[in-house]
C-alpha atoms as a PDB file:
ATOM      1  CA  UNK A   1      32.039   1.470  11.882  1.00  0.00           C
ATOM      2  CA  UNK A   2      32.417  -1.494  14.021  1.00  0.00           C
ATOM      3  CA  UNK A   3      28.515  -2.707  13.482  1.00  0.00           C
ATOM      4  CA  UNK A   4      28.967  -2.314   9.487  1.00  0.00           C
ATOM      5  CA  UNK A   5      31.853  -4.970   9.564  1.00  0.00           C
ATOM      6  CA  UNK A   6      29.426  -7.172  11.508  1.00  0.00           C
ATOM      7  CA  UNK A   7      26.467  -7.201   9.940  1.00  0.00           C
ATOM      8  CA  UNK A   8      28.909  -7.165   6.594  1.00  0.00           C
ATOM      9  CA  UNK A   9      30.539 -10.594   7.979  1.00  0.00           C
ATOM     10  CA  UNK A  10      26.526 -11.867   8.766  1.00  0.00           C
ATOM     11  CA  UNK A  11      25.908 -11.024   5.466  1.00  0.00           C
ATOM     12  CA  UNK A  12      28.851 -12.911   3.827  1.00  0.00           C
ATOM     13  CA  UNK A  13      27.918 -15.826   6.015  1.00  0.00           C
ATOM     14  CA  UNK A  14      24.577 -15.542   4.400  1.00  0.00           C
ATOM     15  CA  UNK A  15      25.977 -15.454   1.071  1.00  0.00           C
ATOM     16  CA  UNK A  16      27.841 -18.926   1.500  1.00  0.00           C
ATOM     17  CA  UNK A  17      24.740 -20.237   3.352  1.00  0.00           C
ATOM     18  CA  UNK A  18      22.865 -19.920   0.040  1.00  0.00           C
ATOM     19  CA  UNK A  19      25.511 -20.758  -2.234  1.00  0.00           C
ATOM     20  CA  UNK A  20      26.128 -24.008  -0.078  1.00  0.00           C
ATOM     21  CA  UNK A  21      22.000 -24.594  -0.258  1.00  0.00           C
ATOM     22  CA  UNK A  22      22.435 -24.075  -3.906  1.00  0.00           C
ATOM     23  CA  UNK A  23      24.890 -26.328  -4.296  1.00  0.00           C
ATOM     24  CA  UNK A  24      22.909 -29.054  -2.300  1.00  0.00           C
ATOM     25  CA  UNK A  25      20.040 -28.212  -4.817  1.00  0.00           C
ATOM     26  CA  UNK A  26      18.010 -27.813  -1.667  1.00  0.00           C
ATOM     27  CA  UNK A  27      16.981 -24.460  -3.219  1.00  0.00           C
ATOM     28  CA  UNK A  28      15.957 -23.235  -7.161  1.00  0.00           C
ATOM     29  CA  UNK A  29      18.669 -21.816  -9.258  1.00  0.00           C
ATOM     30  CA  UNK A  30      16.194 -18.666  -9.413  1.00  0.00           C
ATOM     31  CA  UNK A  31      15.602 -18.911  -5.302  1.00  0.00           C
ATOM     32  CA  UNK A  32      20.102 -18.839  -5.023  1.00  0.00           C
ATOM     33  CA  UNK A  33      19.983 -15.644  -7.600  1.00  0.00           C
ATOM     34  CA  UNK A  34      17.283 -13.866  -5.726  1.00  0.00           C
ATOM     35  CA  UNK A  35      18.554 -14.097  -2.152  1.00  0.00           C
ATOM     36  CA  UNK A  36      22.041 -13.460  -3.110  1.00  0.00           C
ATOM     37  CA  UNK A  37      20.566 -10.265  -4.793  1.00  0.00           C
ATOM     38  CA  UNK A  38      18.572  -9.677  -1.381  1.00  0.00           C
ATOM     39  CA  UNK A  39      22.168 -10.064   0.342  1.00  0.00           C
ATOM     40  CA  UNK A  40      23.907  -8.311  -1.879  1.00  0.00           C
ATOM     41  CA  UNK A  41      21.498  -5.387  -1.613  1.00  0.00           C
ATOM     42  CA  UNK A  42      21.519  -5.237   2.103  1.00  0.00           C
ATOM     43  CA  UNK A  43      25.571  -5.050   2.010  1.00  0.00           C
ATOM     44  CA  UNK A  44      24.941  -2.080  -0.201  1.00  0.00           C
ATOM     45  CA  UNK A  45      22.664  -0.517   2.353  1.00  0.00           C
ATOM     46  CA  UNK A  46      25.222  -1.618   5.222  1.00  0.00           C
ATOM     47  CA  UNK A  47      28.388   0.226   3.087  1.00  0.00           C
ATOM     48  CA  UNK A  48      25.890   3.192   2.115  1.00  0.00           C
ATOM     49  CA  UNK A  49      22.950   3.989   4.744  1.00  0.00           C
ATOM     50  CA  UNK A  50      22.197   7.170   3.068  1.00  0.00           C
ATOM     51  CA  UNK A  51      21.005   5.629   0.582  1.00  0.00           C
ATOM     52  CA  UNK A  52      18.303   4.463   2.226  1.00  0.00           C
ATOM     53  CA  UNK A  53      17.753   8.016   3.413  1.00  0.00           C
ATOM     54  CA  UNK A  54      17.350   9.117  -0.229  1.00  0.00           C
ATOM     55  CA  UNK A  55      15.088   6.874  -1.322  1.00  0.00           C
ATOM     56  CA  UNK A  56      12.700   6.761   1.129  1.00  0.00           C
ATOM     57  CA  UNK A  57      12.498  10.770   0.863  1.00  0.00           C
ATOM     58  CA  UNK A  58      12.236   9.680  -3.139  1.00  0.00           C
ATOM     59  CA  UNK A  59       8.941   7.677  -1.859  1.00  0.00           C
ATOM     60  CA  UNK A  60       7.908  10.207   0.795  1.00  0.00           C
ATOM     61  CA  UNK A  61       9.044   8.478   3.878  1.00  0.00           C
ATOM     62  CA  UNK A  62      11.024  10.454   6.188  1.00  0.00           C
ATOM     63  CA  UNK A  63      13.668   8.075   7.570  1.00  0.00           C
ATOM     64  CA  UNK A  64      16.003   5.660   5.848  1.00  0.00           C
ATOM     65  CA  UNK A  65      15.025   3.122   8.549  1.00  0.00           C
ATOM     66  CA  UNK A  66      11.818   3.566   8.209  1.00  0.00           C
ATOM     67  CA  UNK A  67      12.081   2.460   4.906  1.00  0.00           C
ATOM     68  CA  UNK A  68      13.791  -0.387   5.341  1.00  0.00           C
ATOM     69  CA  UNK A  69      11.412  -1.463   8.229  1.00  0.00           C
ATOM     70  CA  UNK A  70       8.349  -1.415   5.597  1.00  0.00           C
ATOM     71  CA  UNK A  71       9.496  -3.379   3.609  1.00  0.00           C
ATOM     72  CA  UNK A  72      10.776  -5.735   5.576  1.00  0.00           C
ATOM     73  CA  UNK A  73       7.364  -6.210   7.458  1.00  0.00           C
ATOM     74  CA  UNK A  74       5.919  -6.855   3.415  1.00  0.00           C
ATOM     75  CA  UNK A  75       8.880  -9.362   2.596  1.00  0.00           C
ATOM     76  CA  UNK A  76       8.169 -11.408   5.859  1.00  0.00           C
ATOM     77  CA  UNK A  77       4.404 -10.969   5.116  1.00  0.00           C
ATOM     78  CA  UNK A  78       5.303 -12.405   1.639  1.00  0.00           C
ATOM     79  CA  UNK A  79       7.198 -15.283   2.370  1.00  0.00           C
ATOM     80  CA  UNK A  80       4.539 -16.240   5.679  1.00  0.00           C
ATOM     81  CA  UNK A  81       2.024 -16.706   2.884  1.00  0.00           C
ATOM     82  CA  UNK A  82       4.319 -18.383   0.724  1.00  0.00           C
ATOM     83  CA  UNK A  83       4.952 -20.819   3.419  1.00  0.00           C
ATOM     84  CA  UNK A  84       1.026 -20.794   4.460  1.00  0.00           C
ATOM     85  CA  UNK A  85       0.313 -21.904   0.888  1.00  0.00           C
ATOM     86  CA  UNK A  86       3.291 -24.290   0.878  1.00  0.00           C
ATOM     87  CA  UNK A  87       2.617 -25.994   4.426  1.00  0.00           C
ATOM     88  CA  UNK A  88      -1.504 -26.216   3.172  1.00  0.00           C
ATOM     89  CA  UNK A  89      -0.092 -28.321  -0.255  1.00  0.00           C
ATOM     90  CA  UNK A  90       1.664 -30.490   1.576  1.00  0.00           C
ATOM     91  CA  UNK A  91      -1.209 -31.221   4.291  1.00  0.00           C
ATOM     92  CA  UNK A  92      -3.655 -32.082   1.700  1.00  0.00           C
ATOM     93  CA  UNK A  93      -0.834 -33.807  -0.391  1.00  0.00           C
ATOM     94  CA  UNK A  94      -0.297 -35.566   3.253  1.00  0.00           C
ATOM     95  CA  UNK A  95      -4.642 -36.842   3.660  1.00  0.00           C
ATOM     96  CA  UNK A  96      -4.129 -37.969   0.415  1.00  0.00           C
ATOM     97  CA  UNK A  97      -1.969 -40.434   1.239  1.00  0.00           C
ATOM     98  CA  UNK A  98      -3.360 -41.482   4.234  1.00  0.00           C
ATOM     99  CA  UNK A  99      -6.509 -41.838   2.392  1.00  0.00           C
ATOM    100  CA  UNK A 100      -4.881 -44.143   0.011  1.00  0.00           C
ATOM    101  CA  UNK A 101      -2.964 -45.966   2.387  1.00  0.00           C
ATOM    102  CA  UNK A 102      -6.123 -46.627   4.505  1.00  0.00           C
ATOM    103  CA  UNK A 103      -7.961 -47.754   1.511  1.00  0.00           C
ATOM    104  CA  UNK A 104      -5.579 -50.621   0.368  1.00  0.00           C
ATOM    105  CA  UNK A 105      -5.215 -51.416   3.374  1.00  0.00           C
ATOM    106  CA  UNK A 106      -9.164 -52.241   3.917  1.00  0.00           C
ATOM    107  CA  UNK A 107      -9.010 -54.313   0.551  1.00  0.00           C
ATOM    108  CA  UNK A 108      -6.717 -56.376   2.323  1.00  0.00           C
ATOM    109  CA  UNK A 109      -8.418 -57.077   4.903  1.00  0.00           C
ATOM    110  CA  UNK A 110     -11.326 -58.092   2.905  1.00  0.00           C
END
């Protein structure tokens, strides 16, 4: 009882960390939506932790937490490629401008 009104206060403080990133625009309007739905699900899950025994037995997993742990481990896969592909755009973005930069400076020079 006393770890579900933890993790329930984490996951309020989550819920105003987004809505205060949203608000900054530092995220999408569709990035705000889908992590308040990933909070909101998780207080469900916190409330209700059979239901993550039922659907996992729905998907042929034994345990609830078992569940949960897969697909965790393929969200954080997920969002480690996003930021792969993210942090890759921005190095080439980065050369680019270096490249230019270089460039005019030269014709200076000259």
């Amino acid at each position: 009882m006393l770890i579900q009104l933890i993790l329930l206060l984490i996951l309020l403080g989550a819920m105003y960390m987004t809505y205060r990133r949203r608000k900054q625009k530092a995220i999408r309007p569709i990035e705000g939506y889908l992590w308040s739905l990933v909070w909101l699900g998780a207080a469900v899950v916190v409330i209700q932790p059979d239901l993550t025994t039922r659907l996992a037995r729905m998907v042929g997993i034994g345990r609830g937490s078992d569940l949960v742990v897969y697909g965790a481990v393929i969200v954080l896969l997920l969002l480690v490629f996003h930021l792969h592909i993210a942090h890759d755009k921005l190095e080439r973005q980065l050369t680019e401008l270096v490249r230019q930069k270089a460039l005019e400076e030269q014709k200076k020079d000259l």
